[in-house]
C-alpha atoms as a PDB file:
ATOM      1  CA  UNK A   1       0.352  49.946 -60.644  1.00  0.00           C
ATOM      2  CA  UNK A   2       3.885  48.623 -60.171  1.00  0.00           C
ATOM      3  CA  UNK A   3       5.429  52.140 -60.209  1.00  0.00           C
ATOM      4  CA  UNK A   4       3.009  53.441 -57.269  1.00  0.00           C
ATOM      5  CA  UNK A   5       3.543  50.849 -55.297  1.00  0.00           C
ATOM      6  CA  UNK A   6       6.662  51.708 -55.587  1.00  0.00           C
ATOM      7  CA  UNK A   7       6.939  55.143 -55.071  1.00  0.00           C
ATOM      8  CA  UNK A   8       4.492  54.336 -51.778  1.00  0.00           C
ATOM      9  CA  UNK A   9       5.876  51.599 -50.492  1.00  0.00           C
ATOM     10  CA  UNK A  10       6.166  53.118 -46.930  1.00  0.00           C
ATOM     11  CA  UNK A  11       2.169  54.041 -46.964  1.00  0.00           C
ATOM     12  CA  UNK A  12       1.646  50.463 -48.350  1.00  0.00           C
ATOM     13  CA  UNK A  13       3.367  49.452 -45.531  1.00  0.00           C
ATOM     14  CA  UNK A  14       1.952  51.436 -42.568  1.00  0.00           C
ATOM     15  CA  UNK A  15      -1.449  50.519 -43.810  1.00  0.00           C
ATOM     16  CA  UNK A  16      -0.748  47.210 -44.042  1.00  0.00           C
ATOM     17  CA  UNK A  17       0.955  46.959 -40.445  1.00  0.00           C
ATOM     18  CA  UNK A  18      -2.092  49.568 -39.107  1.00  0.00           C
ATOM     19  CA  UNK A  19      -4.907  46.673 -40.560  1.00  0.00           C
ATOM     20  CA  UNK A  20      -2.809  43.627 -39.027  1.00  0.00           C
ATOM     21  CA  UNK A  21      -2.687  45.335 -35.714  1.00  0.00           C
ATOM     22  CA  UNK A  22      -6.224  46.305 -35.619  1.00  0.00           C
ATOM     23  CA  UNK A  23      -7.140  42.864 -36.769  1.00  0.00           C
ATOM     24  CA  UNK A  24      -4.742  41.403 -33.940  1.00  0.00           C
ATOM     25  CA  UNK A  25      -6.463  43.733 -30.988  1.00  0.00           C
ATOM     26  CA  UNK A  26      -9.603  43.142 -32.362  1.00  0.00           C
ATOM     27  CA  UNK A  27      -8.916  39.517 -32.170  1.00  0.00           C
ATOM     28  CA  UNK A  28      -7.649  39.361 -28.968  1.00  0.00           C
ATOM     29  CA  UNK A  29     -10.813  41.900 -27.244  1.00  0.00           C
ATOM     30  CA  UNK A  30     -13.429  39.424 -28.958  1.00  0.00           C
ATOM     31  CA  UNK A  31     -11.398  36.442 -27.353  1.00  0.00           C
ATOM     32  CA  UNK A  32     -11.214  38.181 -24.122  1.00  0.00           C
ATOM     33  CA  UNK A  33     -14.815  39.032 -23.899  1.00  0.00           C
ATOM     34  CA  UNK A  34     -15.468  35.311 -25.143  1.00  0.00           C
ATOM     35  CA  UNK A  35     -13.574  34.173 -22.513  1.00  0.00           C
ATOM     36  CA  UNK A  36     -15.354  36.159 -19.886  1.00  0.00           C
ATOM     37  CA  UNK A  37     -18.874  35.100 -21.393  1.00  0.00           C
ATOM     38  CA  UNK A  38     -18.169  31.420 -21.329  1.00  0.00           C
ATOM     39  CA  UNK A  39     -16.387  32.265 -17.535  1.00  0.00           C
ATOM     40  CA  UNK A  40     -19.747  33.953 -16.133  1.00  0.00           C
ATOM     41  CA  UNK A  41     -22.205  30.947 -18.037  1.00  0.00           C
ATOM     42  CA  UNK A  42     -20.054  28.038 -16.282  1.00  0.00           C
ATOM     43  CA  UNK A  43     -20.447  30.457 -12.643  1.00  0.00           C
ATOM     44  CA  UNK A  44     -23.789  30.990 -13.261  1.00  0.00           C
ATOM     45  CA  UNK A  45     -24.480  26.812 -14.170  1.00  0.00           C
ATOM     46  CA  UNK A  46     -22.701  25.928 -10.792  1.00  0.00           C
ATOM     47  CA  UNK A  47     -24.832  28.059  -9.379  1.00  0.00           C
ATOM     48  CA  UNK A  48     -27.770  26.902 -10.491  1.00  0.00           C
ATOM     49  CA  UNK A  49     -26.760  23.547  -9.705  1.00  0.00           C
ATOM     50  CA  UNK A  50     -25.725  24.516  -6.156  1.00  0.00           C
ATOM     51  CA  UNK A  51     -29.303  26.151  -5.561  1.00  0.00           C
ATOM     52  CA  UNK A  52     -30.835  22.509  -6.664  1.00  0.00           C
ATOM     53  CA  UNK A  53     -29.175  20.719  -4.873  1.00  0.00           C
ATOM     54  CA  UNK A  54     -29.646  22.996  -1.577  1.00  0.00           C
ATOM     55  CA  UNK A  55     -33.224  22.828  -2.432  1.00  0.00           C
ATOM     56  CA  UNK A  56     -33.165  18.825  -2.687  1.00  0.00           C
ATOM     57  CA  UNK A  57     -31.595  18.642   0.765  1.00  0.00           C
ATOM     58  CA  UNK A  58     -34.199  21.181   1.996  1.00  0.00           C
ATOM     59  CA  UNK A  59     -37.109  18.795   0.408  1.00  0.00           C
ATOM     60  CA  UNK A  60     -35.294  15.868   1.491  1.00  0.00           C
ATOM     61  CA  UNK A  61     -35.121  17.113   5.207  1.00  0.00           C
ATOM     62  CA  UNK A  62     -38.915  18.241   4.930  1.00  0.00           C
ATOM     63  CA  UNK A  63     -39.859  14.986   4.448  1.00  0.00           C
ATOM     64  CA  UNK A  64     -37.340  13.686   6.965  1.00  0.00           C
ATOM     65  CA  UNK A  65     -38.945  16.089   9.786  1.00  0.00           C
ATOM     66  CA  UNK A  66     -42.590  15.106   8.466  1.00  0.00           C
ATOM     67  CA  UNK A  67     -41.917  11.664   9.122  1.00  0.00           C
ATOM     68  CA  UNK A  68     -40.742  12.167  12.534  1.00  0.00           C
ATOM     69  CA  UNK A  69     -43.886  14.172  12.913  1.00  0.00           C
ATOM     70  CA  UNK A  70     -45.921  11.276  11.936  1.00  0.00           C
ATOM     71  CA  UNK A  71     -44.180   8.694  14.243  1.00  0.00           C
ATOM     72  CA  UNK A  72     -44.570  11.535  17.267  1.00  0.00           C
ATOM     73  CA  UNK A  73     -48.352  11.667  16.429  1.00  0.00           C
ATOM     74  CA  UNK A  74     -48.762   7.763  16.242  1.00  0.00           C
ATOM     75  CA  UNK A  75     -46.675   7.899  19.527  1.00  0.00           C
ATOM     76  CA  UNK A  76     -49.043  10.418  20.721  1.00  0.00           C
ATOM     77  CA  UNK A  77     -52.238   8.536  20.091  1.00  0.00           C
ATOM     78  CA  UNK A  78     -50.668   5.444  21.950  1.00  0.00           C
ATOM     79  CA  UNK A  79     -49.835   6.871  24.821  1.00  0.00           C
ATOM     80  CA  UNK A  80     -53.281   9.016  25.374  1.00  0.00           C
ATOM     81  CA  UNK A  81     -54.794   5.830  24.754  1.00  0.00           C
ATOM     82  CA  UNK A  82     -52.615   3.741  27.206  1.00  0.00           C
ATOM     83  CA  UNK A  83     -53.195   6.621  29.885  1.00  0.00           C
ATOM     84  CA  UNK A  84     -56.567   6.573  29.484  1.00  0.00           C
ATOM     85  CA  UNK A  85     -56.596   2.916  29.700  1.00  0.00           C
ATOM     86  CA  UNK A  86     -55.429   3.123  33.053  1.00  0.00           C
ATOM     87  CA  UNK A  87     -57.004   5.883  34.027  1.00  0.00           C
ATOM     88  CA  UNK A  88     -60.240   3.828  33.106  1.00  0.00           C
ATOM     89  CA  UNK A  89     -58.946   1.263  35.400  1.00  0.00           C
ATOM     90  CA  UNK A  90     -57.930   3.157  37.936  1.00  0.00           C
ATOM     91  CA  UNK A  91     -61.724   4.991  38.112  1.00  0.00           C
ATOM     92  CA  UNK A  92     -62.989   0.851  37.966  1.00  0.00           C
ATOM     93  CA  UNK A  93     -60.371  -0.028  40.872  1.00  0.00           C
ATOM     94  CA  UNK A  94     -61.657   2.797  43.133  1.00  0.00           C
ATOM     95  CA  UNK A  95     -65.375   2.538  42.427  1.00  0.00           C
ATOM     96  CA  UNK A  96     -64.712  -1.399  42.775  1.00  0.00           C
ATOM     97  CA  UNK A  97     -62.596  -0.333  46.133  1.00  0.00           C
ATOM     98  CA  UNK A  98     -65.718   1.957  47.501  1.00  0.00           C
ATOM     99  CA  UNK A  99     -68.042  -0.698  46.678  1.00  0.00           C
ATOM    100  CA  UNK A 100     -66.648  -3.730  47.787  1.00  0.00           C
ATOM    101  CA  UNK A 101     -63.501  -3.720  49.577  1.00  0.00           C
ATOM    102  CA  UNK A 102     -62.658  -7.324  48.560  1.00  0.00           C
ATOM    103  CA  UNK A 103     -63.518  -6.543  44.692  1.00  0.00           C
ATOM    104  CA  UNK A 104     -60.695  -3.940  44.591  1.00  0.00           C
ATOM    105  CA  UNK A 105     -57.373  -6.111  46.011  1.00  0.00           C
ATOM    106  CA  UNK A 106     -58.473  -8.902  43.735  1.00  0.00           C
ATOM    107  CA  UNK A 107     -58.402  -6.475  40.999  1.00  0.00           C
END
């Protein structure tokens, strides 16, 4: 075993380097392409968190808007009532006024 080793020493040798150097760019492609993977996971997390939290503001400014909505409605319903109110009163006045002139300046 000793002798052949000796007499290819230089084979020994270029296999040896060859393995190293395939082991070395084999090591370096998987940590490349490890590096890209974990790269592209943290892009696509920030992502996703991006898209939740554009959807919270979106639900959050729903909900905003609907509550305007129902403070325009309530607003709404108070002022058709308060115009109708007078509008009541303003029928009474001139019925009162055709009636009985006096009726309709006390009013």
């Amino acid at each position: 075993m000793n002798t052949w080793l000796q007499q290819h020493s230089m084979f020994v040798l270029i296999l040896l380097t060859a393995t190293s150097a395939t082991f070395l760019v084999l090591s370096v492609v998987f940590l490349v392409l490890w590096i890209r993977a974990a790269r592209e996971r943290r892009r696509q997390y920030f992502a996703r968190v991006d898209a939740e939290r554009d959807n919270l503001d979106l639900e959050a400014s729903l909900q905003e808007q609907l509550g305007k909505l129902r403070i325009v409605r309530e607003l709404h319903e108070v002022v058709v009532h308060s115009v109708s109110t007078i509008i009541s009163q303003a029928d009474g006045a001139q019925y009162a006024a055709t009636a009985d002139a006096g009726a309709a300046v006390r009013a």
